[in-house]
Protein backbone atom coordinates (compact mmCIF):
# COMPACT_ATOMS: atom_id res chain seq x y z
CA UNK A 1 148.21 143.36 135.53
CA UNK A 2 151.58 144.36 134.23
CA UNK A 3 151.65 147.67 134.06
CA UNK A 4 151.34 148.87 137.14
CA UNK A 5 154.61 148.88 138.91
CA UNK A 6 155.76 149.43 142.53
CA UNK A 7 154.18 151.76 144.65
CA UNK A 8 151.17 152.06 141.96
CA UNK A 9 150.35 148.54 142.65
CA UNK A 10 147.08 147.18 145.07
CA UNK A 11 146.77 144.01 146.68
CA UNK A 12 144.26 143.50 143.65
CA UNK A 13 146.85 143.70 141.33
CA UNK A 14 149.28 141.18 143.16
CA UNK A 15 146.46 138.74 143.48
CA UNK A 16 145.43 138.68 139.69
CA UNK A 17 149.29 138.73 138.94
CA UNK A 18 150.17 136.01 141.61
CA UNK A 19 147.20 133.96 140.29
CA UNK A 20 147.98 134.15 136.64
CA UNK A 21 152.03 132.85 137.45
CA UNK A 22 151.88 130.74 139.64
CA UNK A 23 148.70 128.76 137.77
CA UNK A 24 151.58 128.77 135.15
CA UNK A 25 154.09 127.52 137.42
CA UNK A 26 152.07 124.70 138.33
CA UNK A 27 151.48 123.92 135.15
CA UNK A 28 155.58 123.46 133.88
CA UNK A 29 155.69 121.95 137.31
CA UNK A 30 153.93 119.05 137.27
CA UNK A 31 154.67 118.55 133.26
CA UNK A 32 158.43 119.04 133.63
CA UNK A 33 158.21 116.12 136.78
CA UNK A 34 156.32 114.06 135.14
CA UNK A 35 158.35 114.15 131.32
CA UNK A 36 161.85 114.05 133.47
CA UNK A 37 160.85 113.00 137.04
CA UNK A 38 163.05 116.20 137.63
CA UNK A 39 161.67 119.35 139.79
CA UNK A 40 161.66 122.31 136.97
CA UNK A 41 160.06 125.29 139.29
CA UNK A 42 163.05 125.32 142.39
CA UNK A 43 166.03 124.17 142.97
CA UNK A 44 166.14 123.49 146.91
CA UNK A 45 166.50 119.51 145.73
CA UNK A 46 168.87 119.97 143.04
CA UNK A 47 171.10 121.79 145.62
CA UNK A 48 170.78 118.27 147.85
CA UNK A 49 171.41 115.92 144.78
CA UNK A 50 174.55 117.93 144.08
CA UNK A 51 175.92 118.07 147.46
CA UNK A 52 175.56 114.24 148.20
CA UNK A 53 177.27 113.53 144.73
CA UNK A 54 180.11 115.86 145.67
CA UNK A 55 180.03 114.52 149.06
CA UNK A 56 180.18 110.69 147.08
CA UNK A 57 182.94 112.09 145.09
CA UNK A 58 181.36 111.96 142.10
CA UNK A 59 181.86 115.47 140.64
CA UNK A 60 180.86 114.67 137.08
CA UNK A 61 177.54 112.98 138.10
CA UNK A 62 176.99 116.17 140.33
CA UNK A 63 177.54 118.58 137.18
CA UNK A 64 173.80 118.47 135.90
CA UNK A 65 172.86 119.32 139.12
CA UNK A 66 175.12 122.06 139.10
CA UNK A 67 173.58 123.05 135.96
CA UNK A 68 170.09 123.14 136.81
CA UNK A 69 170.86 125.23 140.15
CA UNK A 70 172.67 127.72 137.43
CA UNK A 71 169.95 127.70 135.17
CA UNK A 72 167.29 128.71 137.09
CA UNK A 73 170.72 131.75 138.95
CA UNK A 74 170.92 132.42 135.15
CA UNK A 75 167.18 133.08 134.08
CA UNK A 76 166.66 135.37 136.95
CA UNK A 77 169.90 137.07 136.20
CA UNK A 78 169.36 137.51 132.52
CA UNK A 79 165.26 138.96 133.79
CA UNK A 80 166.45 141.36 136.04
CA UNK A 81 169.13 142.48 134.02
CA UNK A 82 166.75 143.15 130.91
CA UNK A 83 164.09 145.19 133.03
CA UNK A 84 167.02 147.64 134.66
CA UNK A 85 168.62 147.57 130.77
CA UNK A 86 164.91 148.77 129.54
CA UNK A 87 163.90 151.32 132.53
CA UNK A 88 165.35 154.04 130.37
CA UNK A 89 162.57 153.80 127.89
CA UNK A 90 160.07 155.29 129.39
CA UNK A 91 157.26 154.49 127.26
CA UNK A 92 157.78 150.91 126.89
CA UNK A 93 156.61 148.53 129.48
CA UNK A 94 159.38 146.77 130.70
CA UNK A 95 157.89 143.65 131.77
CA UNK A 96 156.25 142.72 128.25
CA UNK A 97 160.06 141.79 126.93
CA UNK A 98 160.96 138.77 129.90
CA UNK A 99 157.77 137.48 129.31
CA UNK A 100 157.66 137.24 125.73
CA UNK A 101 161.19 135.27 126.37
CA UNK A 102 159.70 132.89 128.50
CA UNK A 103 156.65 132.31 126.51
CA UNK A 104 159.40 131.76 123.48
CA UNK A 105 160.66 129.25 126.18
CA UNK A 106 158.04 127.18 126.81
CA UNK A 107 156.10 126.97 123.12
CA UNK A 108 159.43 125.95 121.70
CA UNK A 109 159.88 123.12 124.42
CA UNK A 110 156.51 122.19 123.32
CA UNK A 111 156.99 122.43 119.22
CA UNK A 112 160.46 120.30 119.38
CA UNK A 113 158.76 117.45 121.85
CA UNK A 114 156.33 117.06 118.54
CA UNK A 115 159.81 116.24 116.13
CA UNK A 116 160.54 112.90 117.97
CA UNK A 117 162.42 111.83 120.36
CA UNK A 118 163.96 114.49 123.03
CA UNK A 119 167.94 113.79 122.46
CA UNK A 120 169.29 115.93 125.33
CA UNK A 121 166.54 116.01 128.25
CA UNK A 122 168.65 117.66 130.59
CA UNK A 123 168.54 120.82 128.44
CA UNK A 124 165.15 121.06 127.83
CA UNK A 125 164.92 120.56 131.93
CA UNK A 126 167.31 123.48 132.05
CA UNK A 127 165.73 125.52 129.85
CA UNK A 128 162.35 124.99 132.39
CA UNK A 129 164.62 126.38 135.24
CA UNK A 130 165.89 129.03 133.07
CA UNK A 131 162.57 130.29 132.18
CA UNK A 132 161.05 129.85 136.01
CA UNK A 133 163.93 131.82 137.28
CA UNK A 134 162.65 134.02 134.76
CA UNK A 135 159.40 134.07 135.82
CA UNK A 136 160.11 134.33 139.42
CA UNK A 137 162.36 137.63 138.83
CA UNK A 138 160.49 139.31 137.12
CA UNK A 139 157.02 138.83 139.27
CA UNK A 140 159.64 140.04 142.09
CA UNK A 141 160.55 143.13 140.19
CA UNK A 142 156.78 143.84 139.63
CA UNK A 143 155.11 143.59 142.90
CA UNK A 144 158.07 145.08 145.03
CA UNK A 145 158.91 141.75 146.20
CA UNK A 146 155.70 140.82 147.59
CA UNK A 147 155.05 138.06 144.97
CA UNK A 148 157.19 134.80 143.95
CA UNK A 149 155.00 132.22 142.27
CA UNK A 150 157.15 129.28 141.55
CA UNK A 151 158.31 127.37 144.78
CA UNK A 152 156.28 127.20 148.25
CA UNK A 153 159.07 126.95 150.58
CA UNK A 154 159.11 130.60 151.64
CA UNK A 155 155.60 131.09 151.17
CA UNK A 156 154.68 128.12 153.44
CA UNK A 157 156.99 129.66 156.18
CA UNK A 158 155.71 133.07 155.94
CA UNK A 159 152.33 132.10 155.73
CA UNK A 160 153.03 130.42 159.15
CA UNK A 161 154.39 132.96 160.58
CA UNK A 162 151.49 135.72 159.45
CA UNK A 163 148.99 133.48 161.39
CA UNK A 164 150.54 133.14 164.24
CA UNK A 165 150.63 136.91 164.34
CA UNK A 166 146.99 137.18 164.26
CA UNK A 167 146.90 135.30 167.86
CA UNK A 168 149.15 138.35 169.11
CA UNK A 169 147.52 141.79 168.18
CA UNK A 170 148.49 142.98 171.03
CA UNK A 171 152.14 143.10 169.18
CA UNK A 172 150.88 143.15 165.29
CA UNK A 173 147.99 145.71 165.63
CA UNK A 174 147.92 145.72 161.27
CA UNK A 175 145.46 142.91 161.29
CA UNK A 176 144.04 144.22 158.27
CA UNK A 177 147.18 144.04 156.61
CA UNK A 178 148.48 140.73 157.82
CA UNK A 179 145.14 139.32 156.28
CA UNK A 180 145.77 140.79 153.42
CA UNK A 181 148.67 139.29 153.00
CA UNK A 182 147.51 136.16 154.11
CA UNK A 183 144.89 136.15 151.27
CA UNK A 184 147.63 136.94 148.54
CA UNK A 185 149.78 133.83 149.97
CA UNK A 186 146.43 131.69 149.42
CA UNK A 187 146.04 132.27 146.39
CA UNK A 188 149.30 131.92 145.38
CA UNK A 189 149.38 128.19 147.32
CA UNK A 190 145.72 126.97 145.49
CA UNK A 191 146.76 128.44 141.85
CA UNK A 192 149.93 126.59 141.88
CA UNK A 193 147.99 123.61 143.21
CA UNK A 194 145.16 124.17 140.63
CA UNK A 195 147.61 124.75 137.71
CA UNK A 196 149.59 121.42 139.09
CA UNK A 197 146.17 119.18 138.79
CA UNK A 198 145.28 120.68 134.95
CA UNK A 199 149.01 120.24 134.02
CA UNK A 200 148.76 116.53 134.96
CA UNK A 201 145.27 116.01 133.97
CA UNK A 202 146.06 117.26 130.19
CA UNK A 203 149.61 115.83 130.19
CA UNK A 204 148.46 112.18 131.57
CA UNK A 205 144.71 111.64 130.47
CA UNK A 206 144.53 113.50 127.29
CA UNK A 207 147.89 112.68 126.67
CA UNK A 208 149.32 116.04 125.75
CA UNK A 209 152.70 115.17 127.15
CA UNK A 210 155.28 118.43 126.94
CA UNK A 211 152.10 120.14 124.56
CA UNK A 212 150.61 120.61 128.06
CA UNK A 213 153.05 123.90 128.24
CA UNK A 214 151.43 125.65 125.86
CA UNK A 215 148.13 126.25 127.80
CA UNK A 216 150.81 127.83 130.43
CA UNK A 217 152.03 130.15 127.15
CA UNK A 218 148.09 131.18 126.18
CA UNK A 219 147.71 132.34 129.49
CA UNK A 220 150.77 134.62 129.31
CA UNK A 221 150.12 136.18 126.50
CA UNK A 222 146.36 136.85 127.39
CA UNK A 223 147.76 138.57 130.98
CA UNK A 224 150.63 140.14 129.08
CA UNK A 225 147.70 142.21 127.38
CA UNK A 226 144.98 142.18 129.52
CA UNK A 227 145.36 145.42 130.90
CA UNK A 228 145.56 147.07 127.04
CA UNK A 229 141.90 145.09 126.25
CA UNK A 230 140.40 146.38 129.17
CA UNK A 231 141.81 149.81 128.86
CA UNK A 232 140.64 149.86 125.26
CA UNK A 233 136.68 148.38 126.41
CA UNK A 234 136.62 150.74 129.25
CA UNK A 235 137.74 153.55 126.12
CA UNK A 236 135.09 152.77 124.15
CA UNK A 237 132.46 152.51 126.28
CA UNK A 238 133.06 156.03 127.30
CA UNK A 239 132.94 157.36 123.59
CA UNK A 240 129.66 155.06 123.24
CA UNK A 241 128.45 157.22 126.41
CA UNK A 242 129.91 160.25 125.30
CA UNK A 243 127.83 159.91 121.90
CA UNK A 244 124.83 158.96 123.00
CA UNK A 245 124.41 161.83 125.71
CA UNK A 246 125.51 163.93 122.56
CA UNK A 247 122.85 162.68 120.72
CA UNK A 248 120.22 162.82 123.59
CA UNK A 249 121.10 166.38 124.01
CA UNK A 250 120.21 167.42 120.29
């Protein structure tokens, strides 16, 4: 899922990828709105908050706002600058390290909500932006900028736009690729959506609160090495083959 990178990647890949982070997205989504009443995936309303308190003149009121925009500037800085940093080792997969980070991220959101009482909420709603921006840098990086899994601004317009095409073939004769697209913009819209509903239904009826993030970090981890699992099963079956034919043979 990770380990295939730019021009080595299939529409498969994006769709497992896209479905996998922005499930997770959903997920710190709804439990970030619902613990703050803040958005912790985007920051298109932040932006608006801070711009009518500047607008108000009220410039230290507008500063958290400020900070959240930076945040989320600041997690997809610090991801982007970590994969270039690591492309000279070739043998290392240079996704594994951002997502460890933001796993780190999230669990340890989670672990301090269980101490008491959150003292600085802004920070831990910063530190969701941080680690989206993250997220959404990284999942750039991979799929050559076909996939962003954490706001559906962009993908609601493009999606638009790709089915209008379809009405025009005349002009877009790569139907099959326009679908294709279409599909991978689907899923994207009904994982976030899915992760969203699981996110609130664990945070509000079984009362997980902020605890809710860590079914966001199990899935990381378990997509982080999914591709080494099924490389190693797909291994050993062949020995298994390879041995029994062997054995047959004698």
């Amino acid at each position: 899922m990770f380990r295939h990178q730019g021009k080595s990647r299939t529409l498969k890949h994006n769709l497992r990828l896209a479905s996998i982070l922005s499930f997770v997205s959903g997920i710190v989504n709804v439990t970030g709105f619902l613990e703050f009443k803040q958005l912790t995936t985007n920051v298109t309303g932040h932006f608006a908050l801070f711009m009518n308190d500047v607008s108000n003149f009220e410039f230290w009121k507008g500063t958290v706002y400020f900070l959240y925009i930076f945040s989320f500037l600041f997690g997809s800085f610090s991801s982007s600058f970590l994969i270039e940093k690591l492309k000279e080792n070739k043998k290392l997969n240079v996704f594994v390290l951002p997502t460890l980070i933001e796993c780190l991220i999230l669990s340890s959101i989670a672990i301090i909500s269980n101490t008491g009482e959150l003292k600085y909420p802004d920070l831990i709603v910063c530190l969701l932006l941080f680690a989206m921006g993250h997220q959404n840098s990284f999942v750039t990086k991979i799929s050559n900028a076909v996939v962003r899994t954490t706001h559906l601004t962009g993908l609601f317009t493009d999606l638009g736009i790709e089915l209008s095409q379809l009405f025009f073939p005349e002009y877009h004769p790569h139907r099959e690729k326009i679908k294709a697209t279409i599909k991978l913009r689907m899923y994207i819209i009904c994982f976030f959506f899915l992760g969203g509903i699981i996110g609130g239904f664990l945070y509000s009826r079984l009362d997980l609160r902020l605890n809710t993030l860590i079914l966001g970090v199990v899935i990381l981890v378990i997509s982080l090495f999914y591709d080494d699992i099924r490389y190693k099963l797909i291994a050993t079956k062949r020995k298994y083959k390879q041995r029994k034919m062997v054995h047959h043979s004698h």
